[in-house]
PDB file of N, CA and C in Angstrom:
ATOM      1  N   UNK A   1       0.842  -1.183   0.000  1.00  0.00           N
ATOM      2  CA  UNK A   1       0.000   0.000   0.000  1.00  0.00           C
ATOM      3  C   UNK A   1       0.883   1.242   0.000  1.00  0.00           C
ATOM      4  N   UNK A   2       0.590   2.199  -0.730  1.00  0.00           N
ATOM      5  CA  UNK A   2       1.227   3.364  -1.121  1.00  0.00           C
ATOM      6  C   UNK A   2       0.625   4.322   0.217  1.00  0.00           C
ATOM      7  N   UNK A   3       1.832   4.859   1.006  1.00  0.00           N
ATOM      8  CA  UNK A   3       1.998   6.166   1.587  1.00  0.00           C
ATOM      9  C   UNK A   3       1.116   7.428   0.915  1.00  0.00           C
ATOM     10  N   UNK A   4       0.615   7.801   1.854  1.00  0.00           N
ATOM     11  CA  UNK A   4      -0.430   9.128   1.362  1.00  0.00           C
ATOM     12  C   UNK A   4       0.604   9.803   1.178  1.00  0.00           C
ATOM     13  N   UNK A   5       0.401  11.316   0.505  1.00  0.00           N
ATOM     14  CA  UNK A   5       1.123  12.178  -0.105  1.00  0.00           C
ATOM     15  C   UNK A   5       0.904  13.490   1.374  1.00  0.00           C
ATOM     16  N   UNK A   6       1.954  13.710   1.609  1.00  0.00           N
ATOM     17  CA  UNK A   6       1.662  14.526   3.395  1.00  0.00           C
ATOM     18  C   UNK A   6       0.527  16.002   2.686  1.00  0.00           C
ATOM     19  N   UNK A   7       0.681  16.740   2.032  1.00  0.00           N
ATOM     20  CA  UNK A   7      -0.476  17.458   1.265  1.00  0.00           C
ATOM     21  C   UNK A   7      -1.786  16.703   1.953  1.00  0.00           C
ATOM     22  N   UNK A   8      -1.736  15.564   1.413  1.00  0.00           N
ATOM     23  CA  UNK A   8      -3.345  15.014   1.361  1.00  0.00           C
ATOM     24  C   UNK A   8      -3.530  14.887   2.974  1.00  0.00           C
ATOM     25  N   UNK A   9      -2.549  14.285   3.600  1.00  0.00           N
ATOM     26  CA  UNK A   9      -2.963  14.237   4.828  1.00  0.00           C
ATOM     27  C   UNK A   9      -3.399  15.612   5.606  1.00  0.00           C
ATOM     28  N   UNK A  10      -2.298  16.695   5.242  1.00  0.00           N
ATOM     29  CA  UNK A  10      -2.556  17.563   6.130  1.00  0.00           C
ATOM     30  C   UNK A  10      -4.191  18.388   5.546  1.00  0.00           C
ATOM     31  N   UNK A  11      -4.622  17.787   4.179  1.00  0.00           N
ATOM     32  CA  UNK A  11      -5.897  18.179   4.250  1.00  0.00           C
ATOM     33  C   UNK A  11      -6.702  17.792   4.990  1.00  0.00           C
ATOM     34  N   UNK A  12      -6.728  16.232   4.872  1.00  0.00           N
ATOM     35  CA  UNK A  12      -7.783  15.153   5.367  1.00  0.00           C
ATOM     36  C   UNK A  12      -7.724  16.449   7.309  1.00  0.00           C
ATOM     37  N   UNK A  13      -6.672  16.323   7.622  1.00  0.00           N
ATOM     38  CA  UNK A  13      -6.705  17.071   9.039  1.00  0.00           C
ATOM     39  C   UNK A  13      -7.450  18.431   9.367  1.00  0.00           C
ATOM     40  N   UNK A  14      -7.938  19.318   8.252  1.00  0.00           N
ATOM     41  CA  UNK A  14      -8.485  19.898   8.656  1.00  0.00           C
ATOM     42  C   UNK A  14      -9.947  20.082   7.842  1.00  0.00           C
ATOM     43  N   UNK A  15     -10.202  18.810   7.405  1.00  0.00           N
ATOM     44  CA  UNK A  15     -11.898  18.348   6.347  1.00  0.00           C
ATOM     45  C   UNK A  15     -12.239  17.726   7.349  1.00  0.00           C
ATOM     46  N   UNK A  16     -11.438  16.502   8.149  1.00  0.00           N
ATOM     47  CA  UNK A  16     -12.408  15.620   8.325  1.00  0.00           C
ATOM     48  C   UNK A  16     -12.457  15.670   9.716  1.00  0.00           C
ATOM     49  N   UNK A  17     -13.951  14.824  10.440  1.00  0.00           N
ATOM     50  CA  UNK A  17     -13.893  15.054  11.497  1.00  0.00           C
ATOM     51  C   UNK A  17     -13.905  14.125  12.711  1.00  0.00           C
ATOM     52  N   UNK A  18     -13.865  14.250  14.105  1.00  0.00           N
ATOM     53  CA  UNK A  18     -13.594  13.112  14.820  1.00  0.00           C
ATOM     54  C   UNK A  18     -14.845  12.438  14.819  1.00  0.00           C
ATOM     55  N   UNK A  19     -14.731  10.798  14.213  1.00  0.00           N
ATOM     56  CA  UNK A  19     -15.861   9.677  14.247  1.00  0.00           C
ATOM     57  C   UNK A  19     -16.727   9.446  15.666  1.00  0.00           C
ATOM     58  N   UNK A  20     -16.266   9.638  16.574  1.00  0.00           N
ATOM     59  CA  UNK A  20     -16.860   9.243  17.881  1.00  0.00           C
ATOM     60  C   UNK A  20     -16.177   9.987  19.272  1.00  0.00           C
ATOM     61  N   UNK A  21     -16.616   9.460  20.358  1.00  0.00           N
ATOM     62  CA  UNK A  21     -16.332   9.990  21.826  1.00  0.00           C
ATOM     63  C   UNK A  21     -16.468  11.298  21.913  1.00  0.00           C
ATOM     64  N   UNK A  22     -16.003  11.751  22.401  1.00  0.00           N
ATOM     65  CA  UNK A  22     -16.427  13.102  23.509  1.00  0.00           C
ATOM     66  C   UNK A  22     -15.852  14.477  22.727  1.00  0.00           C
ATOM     67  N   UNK A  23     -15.831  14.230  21.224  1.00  0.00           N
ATOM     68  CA  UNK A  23     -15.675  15.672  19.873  1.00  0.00           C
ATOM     69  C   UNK A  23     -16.064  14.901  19.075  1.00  0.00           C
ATOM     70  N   UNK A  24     -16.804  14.061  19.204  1.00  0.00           N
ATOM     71  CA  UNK A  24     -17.613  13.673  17.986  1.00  0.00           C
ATOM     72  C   UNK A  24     -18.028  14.537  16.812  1.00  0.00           C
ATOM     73  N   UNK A  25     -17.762  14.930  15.627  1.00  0.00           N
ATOM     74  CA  UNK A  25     -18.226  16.103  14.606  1.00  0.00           C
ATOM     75  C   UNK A  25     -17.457  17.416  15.174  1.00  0.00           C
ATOM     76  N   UNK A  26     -16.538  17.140  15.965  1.00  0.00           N
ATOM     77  CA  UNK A  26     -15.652  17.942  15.496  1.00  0.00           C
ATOM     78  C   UNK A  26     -14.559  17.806  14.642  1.00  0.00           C
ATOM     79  N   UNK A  27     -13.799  19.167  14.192  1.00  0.00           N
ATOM     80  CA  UNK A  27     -12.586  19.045  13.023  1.00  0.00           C
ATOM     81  C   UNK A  27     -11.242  18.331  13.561  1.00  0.00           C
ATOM     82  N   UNK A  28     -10.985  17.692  12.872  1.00  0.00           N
ATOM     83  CA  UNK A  28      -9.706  16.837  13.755  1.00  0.00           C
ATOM     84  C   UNK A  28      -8.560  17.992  13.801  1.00  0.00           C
ATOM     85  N   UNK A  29      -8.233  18.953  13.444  1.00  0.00           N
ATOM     86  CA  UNK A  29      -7.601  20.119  13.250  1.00  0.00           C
ATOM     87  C   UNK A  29      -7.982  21.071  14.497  1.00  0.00           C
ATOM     88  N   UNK A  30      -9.027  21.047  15.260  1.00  0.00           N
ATOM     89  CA  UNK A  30      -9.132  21.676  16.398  1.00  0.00           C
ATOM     90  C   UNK A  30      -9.522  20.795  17.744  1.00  0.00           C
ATOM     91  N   UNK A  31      -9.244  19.486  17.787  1.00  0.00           N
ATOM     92  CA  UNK A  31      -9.041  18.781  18.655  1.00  0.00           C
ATOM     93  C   UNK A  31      -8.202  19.591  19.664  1.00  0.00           C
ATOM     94  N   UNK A  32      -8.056  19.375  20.744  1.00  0.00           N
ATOM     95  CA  UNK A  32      -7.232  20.053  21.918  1.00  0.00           C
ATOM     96  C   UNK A  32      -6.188  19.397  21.860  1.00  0.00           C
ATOM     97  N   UNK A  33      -5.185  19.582  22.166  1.00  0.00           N
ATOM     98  CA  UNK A  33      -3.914  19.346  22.912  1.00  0.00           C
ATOM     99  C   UNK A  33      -3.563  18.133  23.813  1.00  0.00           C
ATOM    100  N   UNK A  34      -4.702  18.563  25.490  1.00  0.00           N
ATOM    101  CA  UNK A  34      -4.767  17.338  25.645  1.00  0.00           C
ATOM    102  C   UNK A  34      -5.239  15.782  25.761  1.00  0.00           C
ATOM    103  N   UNK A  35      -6.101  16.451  24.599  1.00  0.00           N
ATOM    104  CA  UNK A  35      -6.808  15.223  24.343  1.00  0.00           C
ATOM    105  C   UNK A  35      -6.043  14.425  23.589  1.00  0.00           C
ATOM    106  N   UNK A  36      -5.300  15.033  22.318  1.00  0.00           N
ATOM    107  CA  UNK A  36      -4.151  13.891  21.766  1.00  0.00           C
ATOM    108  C   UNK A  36      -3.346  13.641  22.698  1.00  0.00           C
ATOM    109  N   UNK A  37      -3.118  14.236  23.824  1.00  0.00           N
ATOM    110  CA  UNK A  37      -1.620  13.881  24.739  1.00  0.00           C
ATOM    111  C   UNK A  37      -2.250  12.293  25.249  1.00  0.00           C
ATOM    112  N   UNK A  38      -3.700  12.548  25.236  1.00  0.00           N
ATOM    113  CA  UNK A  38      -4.344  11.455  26.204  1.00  0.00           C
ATOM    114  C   UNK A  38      -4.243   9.613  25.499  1.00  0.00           C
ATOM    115  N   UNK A  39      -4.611  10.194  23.949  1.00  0.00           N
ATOM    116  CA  UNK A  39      -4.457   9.495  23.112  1.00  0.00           C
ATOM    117  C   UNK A  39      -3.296   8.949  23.007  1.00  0.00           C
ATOM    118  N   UNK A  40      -2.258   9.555  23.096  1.00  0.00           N
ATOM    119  CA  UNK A  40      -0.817   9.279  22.885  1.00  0.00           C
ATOM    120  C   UNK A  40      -0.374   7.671  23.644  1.00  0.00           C
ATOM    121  N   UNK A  41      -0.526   8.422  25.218  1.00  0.00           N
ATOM    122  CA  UNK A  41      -0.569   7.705  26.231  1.00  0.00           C
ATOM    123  C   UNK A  41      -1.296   6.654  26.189  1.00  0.00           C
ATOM    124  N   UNK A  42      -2.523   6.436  25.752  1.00  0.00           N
ATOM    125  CA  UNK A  42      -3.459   5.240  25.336  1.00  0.00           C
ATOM    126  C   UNK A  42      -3.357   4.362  24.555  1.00  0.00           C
ATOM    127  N   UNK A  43      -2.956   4.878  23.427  1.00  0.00           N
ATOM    128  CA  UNK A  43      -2.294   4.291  22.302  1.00  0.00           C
ATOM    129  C   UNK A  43      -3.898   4.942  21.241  1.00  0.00           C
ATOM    130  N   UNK A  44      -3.222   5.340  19.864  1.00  0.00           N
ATOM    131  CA  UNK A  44      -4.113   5.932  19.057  1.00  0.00           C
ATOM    132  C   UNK A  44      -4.962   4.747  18.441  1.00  0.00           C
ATOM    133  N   UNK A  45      -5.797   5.193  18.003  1.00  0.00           N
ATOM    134  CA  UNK A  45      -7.146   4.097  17.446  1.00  0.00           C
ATOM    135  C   UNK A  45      -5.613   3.614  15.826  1.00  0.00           C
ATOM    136  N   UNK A  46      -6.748   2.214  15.379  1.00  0.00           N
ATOM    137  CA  UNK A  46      -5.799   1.813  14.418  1.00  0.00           C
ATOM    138  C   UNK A  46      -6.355   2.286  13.184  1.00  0.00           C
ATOM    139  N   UNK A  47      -5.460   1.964  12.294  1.00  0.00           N
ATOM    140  CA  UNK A  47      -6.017   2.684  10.908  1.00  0.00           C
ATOM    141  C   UNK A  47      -5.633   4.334  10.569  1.00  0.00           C
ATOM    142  N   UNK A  48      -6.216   4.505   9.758  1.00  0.00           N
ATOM    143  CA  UNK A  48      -6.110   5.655   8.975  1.00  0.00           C
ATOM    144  C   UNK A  48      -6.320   6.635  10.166  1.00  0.00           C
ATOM    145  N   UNK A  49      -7.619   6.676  10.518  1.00  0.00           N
ATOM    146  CA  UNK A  49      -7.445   7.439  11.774  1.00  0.00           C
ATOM    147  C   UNK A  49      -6.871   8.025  12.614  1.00  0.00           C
ATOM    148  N   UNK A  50      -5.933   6.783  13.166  1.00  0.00           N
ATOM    149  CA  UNK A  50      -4.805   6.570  13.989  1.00  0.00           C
ATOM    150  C   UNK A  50      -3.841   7.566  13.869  1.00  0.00           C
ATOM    151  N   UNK A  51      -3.413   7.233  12.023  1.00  0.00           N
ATOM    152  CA  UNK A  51      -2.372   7.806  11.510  1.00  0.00           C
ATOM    153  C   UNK A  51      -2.718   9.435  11.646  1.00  0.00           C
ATOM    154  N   UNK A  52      -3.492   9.775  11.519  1.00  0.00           N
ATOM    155  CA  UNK A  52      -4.147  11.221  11.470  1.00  0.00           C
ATOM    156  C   UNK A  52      -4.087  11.945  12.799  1.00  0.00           C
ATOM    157  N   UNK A  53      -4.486  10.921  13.815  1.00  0.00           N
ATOM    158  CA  UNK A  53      -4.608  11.752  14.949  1.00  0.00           C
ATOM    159  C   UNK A  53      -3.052  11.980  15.500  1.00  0.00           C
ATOM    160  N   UNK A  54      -2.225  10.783  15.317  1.00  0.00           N
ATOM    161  CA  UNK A  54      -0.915  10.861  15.541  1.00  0.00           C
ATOM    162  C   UNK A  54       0.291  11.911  14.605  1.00  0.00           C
ATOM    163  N   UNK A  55      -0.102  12.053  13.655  1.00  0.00           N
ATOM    164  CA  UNK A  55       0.190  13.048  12.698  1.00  0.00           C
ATOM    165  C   UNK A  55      -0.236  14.901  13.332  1.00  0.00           C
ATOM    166  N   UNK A  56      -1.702  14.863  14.005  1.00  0.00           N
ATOM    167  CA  UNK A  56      -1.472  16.443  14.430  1.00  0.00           C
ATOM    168  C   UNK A  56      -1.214  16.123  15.991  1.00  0.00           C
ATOM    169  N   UNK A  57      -0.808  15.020  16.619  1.00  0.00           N
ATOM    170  CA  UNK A  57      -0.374  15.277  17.965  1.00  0.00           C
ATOM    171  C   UNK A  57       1.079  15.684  17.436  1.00  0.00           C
ATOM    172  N   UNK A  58       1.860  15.525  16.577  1.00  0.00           N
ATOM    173  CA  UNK A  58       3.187  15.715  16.521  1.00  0.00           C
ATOM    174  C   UNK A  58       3.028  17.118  16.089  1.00  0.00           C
ATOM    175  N   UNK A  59       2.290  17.321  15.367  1.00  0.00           N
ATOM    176  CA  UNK A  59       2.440  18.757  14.491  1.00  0.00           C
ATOM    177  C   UNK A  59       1.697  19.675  16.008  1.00  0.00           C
ATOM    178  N   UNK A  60       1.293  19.543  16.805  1.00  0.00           N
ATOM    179  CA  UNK A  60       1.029  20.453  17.859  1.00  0.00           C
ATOM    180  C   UNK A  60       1.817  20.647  18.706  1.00  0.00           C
ATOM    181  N   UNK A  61       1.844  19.546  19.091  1.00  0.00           N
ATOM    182  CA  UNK A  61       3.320  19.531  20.579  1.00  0.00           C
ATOM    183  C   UNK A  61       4.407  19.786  19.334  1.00  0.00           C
ATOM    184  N   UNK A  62       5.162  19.920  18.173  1.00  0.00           N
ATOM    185  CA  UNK A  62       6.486  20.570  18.017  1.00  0.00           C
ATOM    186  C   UNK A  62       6.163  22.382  16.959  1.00  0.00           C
ATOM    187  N   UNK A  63       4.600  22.757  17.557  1.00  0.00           N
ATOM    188  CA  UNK A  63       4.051  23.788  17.487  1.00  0.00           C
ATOM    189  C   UNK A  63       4.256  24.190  15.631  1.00  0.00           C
ATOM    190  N   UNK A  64       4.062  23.182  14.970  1.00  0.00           N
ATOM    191  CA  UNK A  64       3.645  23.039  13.120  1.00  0.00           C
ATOM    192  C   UNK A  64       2.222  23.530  13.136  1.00  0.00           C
ATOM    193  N   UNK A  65       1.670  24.067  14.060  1.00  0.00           N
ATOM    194  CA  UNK A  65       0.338  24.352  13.276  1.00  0.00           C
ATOM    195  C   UNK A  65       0.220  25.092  12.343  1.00  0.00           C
ATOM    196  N   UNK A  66       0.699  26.320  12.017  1.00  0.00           N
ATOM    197  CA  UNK A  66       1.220  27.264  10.527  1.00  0.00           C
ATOM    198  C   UNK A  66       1.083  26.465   9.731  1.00  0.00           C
ATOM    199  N   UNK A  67       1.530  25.072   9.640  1.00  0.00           N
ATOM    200  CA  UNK A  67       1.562  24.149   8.365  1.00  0.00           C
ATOM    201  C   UNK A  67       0.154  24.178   8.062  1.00  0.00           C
ATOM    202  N   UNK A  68      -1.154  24.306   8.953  1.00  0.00           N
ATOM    203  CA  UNK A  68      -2.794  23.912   8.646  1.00  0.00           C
ATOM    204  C   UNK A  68      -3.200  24.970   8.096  1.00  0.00           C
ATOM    205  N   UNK A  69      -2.526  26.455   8.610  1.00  0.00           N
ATOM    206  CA  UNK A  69      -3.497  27.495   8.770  1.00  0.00           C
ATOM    207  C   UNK A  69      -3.884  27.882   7.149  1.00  0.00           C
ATOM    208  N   UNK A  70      -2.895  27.697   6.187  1.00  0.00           N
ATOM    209  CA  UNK A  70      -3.177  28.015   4.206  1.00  0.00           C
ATOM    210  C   UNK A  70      -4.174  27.298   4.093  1.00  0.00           C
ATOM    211  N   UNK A  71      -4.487  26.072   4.754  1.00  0.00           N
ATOM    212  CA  UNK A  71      -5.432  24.796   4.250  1.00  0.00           C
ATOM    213  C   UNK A  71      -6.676  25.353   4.729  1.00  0.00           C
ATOM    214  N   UNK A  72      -6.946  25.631   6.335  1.00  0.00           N
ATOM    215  CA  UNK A  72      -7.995  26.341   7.140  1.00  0.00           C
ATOM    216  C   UNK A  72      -8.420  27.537   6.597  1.00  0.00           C
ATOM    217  N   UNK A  73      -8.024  28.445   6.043  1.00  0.00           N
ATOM    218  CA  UNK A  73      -7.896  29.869   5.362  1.00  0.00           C
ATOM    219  C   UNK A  73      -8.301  29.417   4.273  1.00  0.00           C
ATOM    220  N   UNK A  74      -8.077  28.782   3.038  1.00  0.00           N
ATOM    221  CA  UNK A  74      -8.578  28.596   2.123  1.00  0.00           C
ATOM    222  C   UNK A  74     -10.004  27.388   1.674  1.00  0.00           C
ATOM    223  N   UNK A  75     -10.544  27.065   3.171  1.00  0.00           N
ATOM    224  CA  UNK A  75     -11.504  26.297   2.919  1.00  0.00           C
ATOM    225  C   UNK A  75     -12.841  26.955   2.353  1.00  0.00           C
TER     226      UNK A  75
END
């Protein structure tokens, strides 16, 4: 299976939104902080998902959010 193209991901991060629990229909792009920290610690759901949520826990905690804001701005 072919690697997403990081573009696509960092779209999918601020289109799509969390499937379930406690931000359900919210943007995975404004998830909190420590809620991925929580995730971290838990271990992230598997799948695509996973990859996504683990993808903006890194881009938050090493403070990449600038990387979303062209994508967020131009929705």
């Amino acid at each position: 299976m072919q690697d997403p193209q990081p573009e696509k991901i960092l779209q999918q991060l601020v289109t799509e939104e969390m499937p379930f629990g406690k931000y359900k229909g919210v943007k995975l792009y404004r998830l909190p902080e420590p809620y991925l920290v929580w995730y971290h610690r838990k271990g992230f759901p598997k799948g695509r998902l996973g990859m996504l949520l683990n993808t903006l826990y890194e881009i938050k905690l090493n403070g990449l959010e600038y990387l979303l804001k062209p994508l967020i701005d131009n929705r």
